[in-house]
N, C-alpha and C. Protein backbone atom coordinates (compact mmCIF):
# COMPACT_ATOMS: atom_id res chain seq x y z
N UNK A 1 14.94 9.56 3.38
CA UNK A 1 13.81 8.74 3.02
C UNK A 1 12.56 9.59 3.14
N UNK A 2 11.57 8.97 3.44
CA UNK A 2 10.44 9.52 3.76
C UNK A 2 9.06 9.55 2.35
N UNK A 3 8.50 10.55 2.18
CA UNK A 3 7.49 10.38 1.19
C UNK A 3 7.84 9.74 -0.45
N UNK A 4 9.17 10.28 0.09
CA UNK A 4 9.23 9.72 -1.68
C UNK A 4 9.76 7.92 -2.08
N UNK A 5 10.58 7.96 -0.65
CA UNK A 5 10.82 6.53 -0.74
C UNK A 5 8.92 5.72 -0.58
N UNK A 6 8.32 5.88 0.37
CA UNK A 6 7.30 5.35 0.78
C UNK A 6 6.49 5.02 -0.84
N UNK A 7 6.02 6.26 -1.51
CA UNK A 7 5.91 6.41 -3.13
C UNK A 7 6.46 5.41 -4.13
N UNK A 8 8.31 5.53 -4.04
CA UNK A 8 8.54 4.29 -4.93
C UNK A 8 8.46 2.96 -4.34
N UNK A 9 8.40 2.76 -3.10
CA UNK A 9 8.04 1.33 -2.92
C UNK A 9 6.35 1.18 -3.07
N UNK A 10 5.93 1.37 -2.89
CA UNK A 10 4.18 1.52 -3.35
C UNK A 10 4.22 1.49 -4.95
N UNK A 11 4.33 2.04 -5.64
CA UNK A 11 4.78 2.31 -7.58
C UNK A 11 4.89 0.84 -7.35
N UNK A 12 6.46 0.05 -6.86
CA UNK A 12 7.19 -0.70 -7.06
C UNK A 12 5.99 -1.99 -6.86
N UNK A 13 5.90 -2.22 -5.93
CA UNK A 13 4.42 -3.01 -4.94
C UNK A 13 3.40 -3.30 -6.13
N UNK A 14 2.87 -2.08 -6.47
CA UNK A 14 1.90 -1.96 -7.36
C UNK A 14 2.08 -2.50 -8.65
N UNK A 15 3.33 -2.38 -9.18
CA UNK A 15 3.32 -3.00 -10.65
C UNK A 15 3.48 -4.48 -10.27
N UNK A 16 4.01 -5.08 -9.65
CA UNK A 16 4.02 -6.13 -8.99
C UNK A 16 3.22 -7.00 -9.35
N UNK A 17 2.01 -6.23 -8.09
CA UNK A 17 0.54 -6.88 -8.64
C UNK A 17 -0.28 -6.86 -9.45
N UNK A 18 0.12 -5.42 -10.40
CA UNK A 18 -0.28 -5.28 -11.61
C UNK A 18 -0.30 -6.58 -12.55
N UNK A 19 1.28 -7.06 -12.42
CA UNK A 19 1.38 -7.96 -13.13
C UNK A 19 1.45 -9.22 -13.14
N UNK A 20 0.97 -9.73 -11.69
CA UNK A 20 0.62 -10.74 -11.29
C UNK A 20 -0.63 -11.07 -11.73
N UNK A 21 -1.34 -9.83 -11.68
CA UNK A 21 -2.62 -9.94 -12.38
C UNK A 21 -3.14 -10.27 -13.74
N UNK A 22 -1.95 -9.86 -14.37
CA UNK A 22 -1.93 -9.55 -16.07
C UNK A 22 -1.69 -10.80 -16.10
N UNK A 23 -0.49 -12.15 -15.36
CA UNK A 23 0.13 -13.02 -15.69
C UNK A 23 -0.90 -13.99 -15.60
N UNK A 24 -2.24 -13.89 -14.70
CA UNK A 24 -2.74 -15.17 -14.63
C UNK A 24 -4.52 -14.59 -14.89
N UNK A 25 -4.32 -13.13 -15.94
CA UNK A 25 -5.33 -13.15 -16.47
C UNK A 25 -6.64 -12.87 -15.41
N UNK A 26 -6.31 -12.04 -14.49
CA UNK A 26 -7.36 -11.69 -13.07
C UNK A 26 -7.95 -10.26 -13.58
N UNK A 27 -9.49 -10.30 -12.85
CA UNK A 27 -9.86 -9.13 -13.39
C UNK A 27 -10.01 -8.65 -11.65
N UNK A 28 -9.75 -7.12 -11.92
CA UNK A 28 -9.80 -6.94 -10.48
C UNK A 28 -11.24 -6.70 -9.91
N UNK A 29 -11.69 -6.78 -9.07
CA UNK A 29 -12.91 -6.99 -7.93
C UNK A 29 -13.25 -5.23 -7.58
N UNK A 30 -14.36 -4.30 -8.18
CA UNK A 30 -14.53 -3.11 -7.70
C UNK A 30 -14.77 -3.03 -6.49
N UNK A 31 -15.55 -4.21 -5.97
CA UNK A 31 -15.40 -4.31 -4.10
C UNK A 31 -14.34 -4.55 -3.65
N UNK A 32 -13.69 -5.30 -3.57
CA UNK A 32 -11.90 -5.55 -3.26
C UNK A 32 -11.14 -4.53 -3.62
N UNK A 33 -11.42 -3.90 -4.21
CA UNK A 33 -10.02 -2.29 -4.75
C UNK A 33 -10.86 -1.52 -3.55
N UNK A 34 -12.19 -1.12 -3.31
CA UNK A 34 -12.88 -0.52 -2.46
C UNK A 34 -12.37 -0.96 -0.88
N UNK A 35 -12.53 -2.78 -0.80
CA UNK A 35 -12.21 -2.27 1.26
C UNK A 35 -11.06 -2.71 0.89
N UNK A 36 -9.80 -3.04 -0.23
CA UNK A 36 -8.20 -2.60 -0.03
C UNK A 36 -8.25 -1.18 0.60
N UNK A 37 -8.52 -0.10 -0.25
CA UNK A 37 -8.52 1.57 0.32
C UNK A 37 -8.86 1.75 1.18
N UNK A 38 -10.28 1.03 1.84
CA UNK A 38 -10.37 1.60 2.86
C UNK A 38 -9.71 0.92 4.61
N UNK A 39 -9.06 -0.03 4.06
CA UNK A 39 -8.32 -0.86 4.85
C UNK A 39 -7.18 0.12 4.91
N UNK A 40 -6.63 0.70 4.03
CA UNK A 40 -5.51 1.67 3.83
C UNK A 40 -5.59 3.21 4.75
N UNK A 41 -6.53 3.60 4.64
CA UNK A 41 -7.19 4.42 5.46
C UNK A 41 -7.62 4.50 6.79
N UNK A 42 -7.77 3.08 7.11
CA UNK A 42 -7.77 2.87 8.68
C UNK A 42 -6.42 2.68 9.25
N UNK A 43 -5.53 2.00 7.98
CA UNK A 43 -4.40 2.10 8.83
C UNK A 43 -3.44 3.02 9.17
N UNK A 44 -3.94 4.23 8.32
CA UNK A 44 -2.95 5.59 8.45
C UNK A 44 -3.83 5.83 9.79
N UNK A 45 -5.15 5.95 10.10
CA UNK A 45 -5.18 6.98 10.98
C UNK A 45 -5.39 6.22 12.47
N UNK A 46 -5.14 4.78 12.57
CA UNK A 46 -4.83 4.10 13.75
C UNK A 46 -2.93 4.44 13.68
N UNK A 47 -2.48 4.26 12.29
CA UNK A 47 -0.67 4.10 12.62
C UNK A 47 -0.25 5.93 12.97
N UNK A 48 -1.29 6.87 12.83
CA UNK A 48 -1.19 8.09 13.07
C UNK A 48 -1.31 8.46 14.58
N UNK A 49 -1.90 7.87 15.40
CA UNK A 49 -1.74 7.69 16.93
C UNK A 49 -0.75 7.85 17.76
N UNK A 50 0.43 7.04 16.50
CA UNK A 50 1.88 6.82 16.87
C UNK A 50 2.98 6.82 16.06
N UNK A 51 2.62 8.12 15.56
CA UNK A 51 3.00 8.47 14.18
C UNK A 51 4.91 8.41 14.25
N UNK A 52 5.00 9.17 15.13
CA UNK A 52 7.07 8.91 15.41
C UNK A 52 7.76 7.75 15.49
N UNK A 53 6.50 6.75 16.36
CA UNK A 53 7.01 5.29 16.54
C UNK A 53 6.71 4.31 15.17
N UNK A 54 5.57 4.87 14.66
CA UNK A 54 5.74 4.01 13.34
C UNK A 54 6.89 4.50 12.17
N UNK A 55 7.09 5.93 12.30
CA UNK A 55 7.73 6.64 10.94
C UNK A 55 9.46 5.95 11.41
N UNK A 56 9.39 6.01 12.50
CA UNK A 56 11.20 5.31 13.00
C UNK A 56 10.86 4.12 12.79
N UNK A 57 10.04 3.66 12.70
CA UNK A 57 9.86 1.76 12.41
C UNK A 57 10.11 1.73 10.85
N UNK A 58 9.29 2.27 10.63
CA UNK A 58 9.25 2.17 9.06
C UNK A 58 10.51 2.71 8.53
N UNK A 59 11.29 3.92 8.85
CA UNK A 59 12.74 4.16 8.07
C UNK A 59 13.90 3.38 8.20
N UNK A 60 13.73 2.18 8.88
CA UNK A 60 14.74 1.19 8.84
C UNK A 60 14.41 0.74 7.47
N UNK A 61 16.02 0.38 6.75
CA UNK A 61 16.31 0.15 5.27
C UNK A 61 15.61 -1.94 5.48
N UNK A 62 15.96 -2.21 6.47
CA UNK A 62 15.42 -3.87 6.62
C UNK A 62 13.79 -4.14 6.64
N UNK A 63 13.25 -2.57 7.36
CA UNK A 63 11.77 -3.28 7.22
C UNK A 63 11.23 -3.05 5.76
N UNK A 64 11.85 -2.10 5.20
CA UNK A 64 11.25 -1.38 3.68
C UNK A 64 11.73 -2.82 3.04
N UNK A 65 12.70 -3.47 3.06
CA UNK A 65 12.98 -4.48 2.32
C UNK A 65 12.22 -5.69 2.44
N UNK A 66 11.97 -6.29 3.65
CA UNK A 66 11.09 -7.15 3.89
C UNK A 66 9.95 -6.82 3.86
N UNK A 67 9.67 -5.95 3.99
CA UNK A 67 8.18 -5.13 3.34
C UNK A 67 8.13 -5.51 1.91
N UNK A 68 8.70 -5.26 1.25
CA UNK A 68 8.91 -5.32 -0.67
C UNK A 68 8.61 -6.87 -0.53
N UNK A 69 9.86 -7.22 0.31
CA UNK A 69 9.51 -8.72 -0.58
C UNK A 69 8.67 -9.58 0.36
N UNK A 70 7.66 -9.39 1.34
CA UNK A 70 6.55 -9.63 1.84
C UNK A 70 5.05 -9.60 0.66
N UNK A 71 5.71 -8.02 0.19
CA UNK A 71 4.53 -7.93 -0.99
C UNK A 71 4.71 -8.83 -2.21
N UNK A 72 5.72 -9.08 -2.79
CA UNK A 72 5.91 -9.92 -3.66
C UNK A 72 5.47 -11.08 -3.49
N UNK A 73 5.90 -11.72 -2.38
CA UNK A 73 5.52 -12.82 -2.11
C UNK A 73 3.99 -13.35 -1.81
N UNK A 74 3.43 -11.90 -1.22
CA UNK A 74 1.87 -11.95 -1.43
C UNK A 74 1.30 -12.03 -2.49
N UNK A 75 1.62 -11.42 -3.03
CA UNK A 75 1.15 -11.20 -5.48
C UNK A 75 1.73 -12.75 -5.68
N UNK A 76 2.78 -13.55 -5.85
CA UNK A 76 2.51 -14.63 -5.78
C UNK A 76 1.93 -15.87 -5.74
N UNK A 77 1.84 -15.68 -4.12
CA UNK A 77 0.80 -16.57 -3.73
C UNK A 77 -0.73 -15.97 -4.24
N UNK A 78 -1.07 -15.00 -3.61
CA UNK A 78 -2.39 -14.28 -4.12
C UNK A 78 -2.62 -14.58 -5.34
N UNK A 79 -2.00 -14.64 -6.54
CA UNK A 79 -2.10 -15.13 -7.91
C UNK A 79 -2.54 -16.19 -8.09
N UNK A 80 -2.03 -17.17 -7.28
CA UNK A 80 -1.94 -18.50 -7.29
C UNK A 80 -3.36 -19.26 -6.70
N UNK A 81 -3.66 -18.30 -5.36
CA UNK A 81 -4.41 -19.18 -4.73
C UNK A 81 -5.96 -18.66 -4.23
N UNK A 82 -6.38 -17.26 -5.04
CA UNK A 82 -7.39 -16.22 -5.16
C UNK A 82 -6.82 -15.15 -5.67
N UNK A 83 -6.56 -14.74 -6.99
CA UNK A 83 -6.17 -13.95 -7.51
C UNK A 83 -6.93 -12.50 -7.60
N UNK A 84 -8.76 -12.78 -7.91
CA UNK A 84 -9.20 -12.05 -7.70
C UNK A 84 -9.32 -10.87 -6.15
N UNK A 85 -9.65 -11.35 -5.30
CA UNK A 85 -9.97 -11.05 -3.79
C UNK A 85 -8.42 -10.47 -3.67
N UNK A 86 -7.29 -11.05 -3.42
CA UNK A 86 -5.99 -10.74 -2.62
C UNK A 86 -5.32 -9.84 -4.03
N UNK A 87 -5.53 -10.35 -5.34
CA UNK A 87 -4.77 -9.15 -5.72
C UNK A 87 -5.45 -7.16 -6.20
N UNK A 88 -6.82 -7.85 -5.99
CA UNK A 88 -7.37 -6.92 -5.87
C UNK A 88 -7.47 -5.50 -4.42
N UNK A 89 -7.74 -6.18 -3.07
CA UNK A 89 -7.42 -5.86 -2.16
C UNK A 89 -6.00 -5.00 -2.06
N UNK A 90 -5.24 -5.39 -2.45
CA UNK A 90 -3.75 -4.91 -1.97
C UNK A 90 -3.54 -4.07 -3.74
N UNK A 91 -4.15 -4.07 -4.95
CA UNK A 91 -4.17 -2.86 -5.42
C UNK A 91 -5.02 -1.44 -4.76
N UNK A 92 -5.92 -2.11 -4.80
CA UNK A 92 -7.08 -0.91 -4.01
C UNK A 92 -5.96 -0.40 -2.91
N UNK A 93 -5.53 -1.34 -2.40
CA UNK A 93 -4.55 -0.37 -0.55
C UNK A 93 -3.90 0.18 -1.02
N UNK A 94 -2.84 0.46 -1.95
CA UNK A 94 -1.99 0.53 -2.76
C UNK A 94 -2.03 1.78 -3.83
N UNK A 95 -3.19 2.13 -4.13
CA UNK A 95 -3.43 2.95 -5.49
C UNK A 95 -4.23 3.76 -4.28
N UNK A 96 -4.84 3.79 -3.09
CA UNK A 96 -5.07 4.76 -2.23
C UNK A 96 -4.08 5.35 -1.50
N UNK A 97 -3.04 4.45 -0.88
CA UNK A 97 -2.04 4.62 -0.38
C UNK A 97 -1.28 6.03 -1.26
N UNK A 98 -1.16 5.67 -2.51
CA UNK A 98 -0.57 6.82 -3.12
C UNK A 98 -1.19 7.68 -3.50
N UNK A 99 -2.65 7.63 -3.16
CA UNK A 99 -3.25 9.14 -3.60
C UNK A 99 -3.34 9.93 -2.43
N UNK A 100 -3.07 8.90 -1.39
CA UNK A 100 -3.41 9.95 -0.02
C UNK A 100 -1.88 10.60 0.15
N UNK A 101 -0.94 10.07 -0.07
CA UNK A 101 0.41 10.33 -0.49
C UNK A 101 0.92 11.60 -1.35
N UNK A 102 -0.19 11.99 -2.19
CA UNK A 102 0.30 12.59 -3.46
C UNK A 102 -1.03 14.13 -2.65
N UNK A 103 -2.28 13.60 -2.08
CA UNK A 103 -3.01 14.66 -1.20
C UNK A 103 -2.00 15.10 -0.25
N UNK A 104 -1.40 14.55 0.29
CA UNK A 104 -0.65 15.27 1.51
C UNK A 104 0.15 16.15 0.90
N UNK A 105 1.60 16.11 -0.21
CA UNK A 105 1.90 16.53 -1.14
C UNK A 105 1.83 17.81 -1.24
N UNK A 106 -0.04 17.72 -1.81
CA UNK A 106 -0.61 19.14 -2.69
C UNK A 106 -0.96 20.09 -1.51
N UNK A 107 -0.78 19.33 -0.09
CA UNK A 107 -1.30 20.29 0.75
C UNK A 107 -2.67 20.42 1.03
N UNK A 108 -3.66 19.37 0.61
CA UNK A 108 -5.22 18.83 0.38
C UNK A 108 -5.54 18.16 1.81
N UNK A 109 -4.59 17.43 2.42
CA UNK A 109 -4.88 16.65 3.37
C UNK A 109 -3.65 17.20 4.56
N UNK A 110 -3.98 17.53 5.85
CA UNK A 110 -2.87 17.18 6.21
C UNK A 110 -1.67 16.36 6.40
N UNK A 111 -0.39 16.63 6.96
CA UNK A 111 0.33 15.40 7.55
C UNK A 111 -0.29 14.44 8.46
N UNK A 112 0.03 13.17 8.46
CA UNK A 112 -0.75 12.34 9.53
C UNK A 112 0.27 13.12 10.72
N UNK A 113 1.15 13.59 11.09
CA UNK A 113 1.63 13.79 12.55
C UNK A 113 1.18 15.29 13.22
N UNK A 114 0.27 15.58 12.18
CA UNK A 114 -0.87 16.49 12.72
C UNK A 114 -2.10 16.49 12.78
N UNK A 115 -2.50 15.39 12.82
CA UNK A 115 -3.92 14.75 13.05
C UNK A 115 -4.33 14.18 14.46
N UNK A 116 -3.27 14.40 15.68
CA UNK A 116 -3.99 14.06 16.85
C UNK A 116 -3.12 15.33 17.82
């Protein structure tokens, strides 16, 4: 597992809400894509603290799954019940998530388990 799984479930996540968005006609919020990312960003470098205990949390095949369909179920409801705000938010986390993903990658950013 690891970066690349993390990648296609994020892709996966993302079209999701892509098209939750598309389905009920939402335009996304440039402030809401803004503190999604930067909500994304606080949480790497608070979940970077405890980077072994989160990366073994996270490589269980049950949390990646209930993770997925946590997000689904958020694009859902979020569609349903503030489409703008919630599906905006969790693209913004989401489309940062994988650029900081794709920086680590190029060798631009470090690993988070070398940041403390």
């Amino acid at each position: 597992m690891g970066a690349r799984t993390d990648a296609a479930l994020s892709l996966v996540a993302l079209v999701v809400f892509l098209a939750f968005a598309a389905l009920v006609d939402a335009s996304l919020s440039p402030l809401f894509l803004v503190v999604g990312g930067l909500g994304t960003i606080l949480f790497e470098l608070l979940a970077s603290r405890r980077y072994d205990l989160v990366r073994r949390y996270w490589e269980r095949r049950d949390v990646q799954v209930v993770s997925l369909a946590a997000a689904i179920g958020i694009a859902a409801v979020g569609a349903r019940v503030a489409p703008e705000p919630v599906l905006s938010l969790c693209c913004g986390a989401l489309v940062t998530y994988l650029a900081f993903l794709g920086l680590v990658r190029v060798g631009v950013v470090p690993p988070p388990r070398t940041w403390w």
